[in-house]
N, C-alpha and C. Protein backbone atom coordinates (compact mmCIF):
# COMPACT_ATOMS: atom_id res chain seq x y z
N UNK A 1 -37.24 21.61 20.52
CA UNK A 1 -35.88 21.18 20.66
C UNK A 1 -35.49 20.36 19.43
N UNK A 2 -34.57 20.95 18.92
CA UNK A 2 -34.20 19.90 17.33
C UNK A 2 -32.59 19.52 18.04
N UNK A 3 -32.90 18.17 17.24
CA UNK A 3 -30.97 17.47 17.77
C UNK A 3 -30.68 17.64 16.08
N UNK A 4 -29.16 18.30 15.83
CA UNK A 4 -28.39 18.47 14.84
C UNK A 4 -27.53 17.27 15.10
N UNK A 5 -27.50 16.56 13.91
CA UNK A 5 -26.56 15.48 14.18
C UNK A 5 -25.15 16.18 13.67
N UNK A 6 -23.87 16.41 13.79
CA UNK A 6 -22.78 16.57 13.82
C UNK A 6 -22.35 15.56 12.05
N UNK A 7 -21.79 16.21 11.20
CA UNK A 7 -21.53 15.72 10.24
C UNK A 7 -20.47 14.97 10.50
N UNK A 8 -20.43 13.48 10.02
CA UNK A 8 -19.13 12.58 10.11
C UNK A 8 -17.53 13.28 8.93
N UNK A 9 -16.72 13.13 9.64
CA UNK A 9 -15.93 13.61 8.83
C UNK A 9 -15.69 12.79 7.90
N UNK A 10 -15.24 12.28 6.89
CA UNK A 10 -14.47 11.52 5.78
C UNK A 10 -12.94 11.27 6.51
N UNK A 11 -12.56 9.86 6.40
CA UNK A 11 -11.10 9.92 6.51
C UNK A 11 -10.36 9.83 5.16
N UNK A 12 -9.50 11.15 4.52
CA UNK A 12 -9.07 10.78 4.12
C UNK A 12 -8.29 10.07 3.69
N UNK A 13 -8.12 8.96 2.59
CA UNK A 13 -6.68 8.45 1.95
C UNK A 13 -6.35 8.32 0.67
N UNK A 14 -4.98 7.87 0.81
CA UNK A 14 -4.33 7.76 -0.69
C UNK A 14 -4.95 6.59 -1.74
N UNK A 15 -5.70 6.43 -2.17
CA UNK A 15 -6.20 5.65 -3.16
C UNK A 15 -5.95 5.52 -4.70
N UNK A 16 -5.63 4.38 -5.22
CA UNK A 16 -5.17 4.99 -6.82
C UNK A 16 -6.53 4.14 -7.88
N UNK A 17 -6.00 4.96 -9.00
CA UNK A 17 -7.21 4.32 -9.89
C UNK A 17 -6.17 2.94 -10.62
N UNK A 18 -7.10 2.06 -11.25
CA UNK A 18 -6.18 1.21 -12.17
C UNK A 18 -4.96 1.42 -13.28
N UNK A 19 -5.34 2.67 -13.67
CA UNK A 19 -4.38 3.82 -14.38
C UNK A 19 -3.44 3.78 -13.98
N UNK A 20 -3.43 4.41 -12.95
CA UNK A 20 -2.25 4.72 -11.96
C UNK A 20 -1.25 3.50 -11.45
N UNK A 21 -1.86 2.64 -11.20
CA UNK A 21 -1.34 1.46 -10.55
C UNK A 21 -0.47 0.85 -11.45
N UNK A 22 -1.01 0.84 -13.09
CA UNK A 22 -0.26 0.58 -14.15
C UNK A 22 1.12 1.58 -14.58
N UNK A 23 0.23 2.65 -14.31
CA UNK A 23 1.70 3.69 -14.25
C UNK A 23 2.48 3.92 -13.93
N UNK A 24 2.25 3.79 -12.22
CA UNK A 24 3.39 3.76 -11.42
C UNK A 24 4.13 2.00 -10.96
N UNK A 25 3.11 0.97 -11.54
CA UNK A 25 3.75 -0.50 -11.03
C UNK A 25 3.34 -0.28 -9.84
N UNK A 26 2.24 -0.10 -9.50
CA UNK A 26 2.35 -0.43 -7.47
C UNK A 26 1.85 -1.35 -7.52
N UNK A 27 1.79 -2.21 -6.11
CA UNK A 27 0.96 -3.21 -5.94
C UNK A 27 0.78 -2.60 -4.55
N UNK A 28 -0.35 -2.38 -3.68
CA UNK A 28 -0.40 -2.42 -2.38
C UNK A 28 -1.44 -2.92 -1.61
N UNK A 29 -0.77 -3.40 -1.19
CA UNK A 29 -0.61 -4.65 -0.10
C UNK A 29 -1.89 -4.31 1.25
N UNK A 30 -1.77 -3.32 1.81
CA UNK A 30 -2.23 -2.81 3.48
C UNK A 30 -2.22 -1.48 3.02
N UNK A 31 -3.65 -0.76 3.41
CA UNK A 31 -3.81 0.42 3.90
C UNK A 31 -4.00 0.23 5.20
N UNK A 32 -3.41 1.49 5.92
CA UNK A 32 -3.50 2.39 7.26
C UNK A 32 -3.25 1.15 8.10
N UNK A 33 -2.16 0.80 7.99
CA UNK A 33 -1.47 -0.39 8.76
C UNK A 33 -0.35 -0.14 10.00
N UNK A 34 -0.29 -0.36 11.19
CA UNK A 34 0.56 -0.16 11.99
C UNK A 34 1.64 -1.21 11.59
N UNK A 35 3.38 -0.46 11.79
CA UNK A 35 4.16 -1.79 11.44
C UNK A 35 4.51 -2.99 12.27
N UNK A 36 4.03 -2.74 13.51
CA UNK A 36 4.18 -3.42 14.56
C UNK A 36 3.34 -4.89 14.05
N UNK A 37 2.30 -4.63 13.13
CA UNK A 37 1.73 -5.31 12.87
C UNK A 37 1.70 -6.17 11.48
N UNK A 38 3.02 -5.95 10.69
CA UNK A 38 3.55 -6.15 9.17
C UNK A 38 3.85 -7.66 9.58
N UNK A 39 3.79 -8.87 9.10
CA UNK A 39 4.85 -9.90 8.96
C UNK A 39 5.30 -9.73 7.65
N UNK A 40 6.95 -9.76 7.82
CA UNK A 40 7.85 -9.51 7.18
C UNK A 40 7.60 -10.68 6.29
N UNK A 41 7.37 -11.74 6.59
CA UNK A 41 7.22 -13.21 6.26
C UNK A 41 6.46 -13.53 5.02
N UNK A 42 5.57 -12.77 4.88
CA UNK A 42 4.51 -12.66 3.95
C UNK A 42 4.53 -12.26 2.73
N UNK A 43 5.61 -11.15 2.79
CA UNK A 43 5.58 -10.25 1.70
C UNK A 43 7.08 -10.45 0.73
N UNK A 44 6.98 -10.29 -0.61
CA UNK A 44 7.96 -10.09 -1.45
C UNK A 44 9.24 -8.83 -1.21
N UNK A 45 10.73 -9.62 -1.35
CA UNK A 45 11.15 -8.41 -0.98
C UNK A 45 11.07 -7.17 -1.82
N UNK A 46 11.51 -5.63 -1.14
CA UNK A 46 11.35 -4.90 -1.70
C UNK A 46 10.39 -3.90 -1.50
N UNK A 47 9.71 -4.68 -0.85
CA UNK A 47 7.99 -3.75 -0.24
C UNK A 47 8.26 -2.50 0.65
N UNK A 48 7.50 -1.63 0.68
CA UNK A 48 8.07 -0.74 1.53
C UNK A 48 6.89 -0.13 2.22
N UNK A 49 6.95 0.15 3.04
CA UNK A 49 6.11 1.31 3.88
C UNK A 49 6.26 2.65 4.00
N UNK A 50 4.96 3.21 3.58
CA UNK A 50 4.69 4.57 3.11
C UNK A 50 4.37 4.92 4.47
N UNK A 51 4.87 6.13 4.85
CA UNK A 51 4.63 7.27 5.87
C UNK A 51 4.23 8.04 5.72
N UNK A 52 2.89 8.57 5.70
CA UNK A 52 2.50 9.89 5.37
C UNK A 52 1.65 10.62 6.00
N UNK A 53 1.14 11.63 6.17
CA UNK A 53 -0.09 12.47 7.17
C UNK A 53 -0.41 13.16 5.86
N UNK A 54 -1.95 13.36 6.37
CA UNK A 54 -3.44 14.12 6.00
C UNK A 54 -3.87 14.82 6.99
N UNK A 55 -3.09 16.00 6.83
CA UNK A 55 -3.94 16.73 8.38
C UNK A 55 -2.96 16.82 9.34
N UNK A 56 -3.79 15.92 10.88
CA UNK A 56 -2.82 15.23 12.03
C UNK A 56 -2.91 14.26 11.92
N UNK A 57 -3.13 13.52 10.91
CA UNK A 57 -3.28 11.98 11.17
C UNK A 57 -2.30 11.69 10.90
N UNK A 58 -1.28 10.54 11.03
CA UNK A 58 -0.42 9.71 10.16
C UNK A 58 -0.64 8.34 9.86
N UNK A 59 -0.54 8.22 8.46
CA UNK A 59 -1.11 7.12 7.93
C UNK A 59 0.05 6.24 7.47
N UNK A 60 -0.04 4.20 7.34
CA UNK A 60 1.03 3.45 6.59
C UNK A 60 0.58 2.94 5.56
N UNK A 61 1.14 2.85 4.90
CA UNK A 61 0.48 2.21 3.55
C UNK A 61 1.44 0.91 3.44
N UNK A 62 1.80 0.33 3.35
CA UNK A 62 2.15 -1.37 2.40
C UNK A 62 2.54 -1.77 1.04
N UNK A 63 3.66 -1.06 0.40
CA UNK A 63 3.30 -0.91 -1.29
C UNK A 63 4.82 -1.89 -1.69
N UNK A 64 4.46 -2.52 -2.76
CA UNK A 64 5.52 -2.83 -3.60
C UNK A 64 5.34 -2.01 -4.97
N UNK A 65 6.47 -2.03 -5.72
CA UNK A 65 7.07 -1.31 -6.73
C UNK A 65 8.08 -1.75 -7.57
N UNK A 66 8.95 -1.86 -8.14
CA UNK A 66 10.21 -1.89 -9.14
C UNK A 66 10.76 -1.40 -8.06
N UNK A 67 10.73 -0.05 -8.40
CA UNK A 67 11.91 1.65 -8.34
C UNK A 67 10.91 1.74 -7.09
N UNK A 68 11.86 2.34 -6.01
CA UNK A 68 11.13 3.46 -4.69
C UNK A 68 10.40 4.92 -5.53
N UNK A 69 11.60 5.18 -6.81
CA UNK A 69 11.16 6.69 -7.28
C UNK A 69 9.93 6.44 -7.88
N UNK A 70 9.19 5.44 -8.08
CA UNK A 70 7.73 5.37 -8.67
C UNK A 70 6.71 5.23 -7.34
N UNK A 71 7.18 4.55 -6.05
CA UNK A 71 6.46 4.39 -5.19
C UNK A 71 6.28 6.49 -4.79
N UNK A 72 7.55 6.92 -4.72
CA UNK A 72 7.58 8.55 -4.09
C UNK A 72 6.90 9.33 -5.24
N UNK A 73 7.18 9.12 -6.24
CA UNK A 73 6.11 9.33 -7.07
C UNK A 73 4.63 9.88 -7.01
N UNK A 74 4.32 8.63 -7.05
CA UNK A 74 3.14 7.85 -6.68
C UNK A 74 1.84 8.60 -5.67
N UNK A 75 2.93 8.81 -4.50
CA UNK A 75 2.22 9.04 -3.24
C UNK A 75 2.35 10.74 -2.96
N UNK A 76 3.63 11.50 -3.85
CA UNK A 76 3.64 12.93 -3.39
C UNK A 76 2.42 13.28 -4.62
N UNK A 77 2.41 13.22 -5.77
CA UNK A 77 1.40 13.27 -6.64
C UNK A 77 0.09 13.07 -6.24
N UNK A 78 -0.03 12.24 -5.34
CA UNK A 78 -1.57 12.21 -4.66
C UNK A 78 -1.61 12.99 -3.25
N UNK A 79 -0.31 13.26 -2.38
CA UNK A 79 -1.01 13.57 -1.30
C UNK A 79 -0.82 15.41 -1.62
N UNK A 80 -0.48 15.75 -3.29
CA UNK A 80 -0.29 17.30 -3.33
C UNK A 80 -1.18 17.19 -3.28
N UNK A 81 -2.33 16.60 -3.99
CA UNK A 81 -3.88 17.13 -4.02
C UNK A 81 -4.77 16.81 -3.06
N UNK A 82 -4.52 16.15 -2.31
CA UNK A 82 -4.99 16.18 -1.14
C UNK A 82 -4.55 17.12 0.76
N UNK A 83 -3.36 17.56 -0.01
CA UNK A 83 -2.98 18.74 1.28
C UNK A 83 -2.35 18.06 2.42
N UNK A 84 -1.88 16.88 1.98
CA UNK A 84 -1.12 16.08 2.75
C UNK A 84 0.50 15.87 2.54
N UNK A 85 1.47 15.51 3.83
CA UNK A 85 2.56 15.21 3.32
C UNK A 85 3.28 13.61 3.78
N UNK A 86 4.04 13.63 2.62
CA UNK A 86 5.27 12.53 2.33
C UNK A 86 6.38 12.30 3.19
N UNK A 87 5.84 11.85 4.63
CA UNK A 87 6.80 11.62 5.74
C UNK A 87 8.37 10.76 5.70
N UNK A 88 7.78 9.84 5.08
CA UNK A 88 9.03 8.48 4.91
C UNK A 88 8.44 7.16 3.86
N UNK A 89 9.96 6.95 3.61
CA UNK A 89 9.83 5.06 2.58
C UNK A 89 10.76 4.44 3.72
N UNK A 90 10.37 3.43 4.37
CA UNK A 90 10.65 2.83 5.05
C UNK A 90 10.91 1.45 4.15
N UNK A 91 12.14 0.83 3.74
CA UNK A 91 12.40 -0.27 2.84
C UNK A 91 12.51 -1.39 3.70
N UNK A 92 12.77 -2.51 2.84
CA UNK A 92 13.81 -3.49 3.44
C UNK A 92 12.22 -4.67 4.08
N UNK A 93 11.04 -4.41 3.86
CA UNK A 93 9.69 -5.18 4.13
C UNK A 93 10.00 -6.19 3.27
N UNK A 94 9.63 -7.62 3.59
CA UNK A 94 9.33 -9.06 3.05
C UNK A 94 11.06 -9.72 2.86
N UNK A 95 10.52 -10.71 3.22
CA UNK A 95 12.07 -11.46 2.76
C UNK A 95 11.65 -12.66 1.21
N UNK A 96 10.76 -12.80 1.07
CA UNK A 96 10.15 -13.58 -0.21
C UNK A 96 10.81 -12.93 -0.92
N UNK A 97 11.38 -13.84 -1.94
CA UNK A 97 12.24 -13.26 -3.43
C UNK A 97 11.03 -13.43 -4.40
N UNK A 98 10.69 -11.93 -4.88
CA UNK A 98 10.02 -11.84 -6.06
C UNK A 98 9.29 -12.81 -6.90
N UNK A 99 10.17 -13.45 -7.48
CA UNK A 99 9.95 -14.68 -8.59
C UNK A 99 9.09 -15.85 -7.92
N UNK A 100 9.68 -15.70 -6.50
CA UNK A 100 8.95 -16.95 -6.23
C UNK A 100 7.49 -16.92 -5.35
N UNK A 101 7.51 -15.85 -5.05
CA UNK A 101 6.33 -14.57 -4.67
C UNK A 101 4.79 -14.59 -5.21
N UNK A 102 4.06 -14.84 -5.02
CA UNK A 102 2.53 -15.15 -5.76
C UNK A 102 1.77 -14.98 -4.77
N UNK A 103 0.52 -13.72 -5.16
CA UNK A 103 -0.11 -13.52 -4.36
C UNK A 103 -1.84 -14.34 -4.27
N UNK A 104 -2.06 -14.88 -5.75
CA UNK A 104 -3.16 -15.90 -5.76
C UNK A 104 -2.32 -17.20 -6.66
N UNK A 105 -1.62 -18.24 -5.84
CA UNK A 105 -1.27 -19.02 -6.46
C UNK A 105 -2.08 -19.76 -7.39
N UNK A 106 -1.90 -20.43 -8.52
CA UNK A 106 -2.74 -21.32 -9.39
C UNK A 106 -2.38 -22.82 -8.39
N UNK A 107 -3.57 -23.21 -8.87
CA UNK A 107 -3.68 -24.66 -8.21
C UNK A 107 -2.99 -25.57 -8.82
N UNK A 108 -2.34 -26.95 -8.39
CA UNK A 108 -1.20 -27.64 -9.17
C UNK A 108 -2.29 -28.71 -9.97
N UNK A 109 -2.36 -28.91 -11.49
CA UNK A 109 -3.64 -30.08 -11.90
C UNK A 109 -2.21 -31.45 -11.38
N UNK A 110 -3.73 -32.10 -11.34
CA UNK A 110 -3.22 -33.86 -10.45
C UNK A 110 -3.05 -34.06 -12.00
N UNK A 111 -2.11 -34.69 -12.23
CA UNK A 111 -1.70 -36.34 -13.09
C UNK A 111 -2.64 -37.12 -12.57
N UNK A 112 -3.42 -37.86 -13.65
CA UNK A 112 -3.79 -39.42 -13.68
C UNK A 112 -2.36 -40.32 -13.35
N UNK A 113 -2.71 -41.36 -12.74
CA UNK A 113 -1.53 -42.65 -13.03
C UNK A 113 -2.09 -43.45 -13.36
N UNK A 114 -1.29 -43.86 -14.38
CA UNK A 114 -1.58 -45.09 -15.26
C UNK A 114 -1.56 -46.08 -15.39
């Protein structure tokens, strides 16, 4: 009696190289994120949520950008080669204004008093 173990599938996703990230300006934030579960609170405005399926799955992604047309970009360019499609950009994520937006703040140096 031999037990065949059943090969694990791979989940696929959209992943970019550093290249890319420079190319297109993304920053992202959350893979395979439900939005139920986004605080708006957190994030810079402008962010958007990617909709997309691989298969039957449907997946969210979390991305900021400049332009949406670099985020759509971005994501139909990767999910052609992966056999996946470009469901929705869901906008209008984070109320943080940009500028004031920092995702590893620097620490403030103390003044001596004199």
């Amino acid at each position: 009696m031999t037990t065949e173990s059943k090969p694990k599938m791979e989940k696929k996703r959209v992943s970019f190289t550093e290249q890319e990230i420079l190319e297109y300006q993304l920053k992202v934030f959350k893979h395979d994120i439900l939005e139920k579960d986004i605080d708006k609170t957190k994030y810079p405005q402008g962010t958007t949520l990617v909709i997309y399926s691989i298969g039957e799955e449907i997946i969210n992604d979390l991305v900021l950008s400049q332009k949406s047309s670099l985020v759509f970009d971005a994501y139909y360019d990767k999910l052609k080669t992966l056999g996946g499609k470009l469901l929705h950009l869901n906008s209008w994520y984070g109320t943080i204004s940009p500028k004031m937006w920092d995702a590893n703040p620097k620490p403030k140096n103390q003044r001596k008093k004199k």
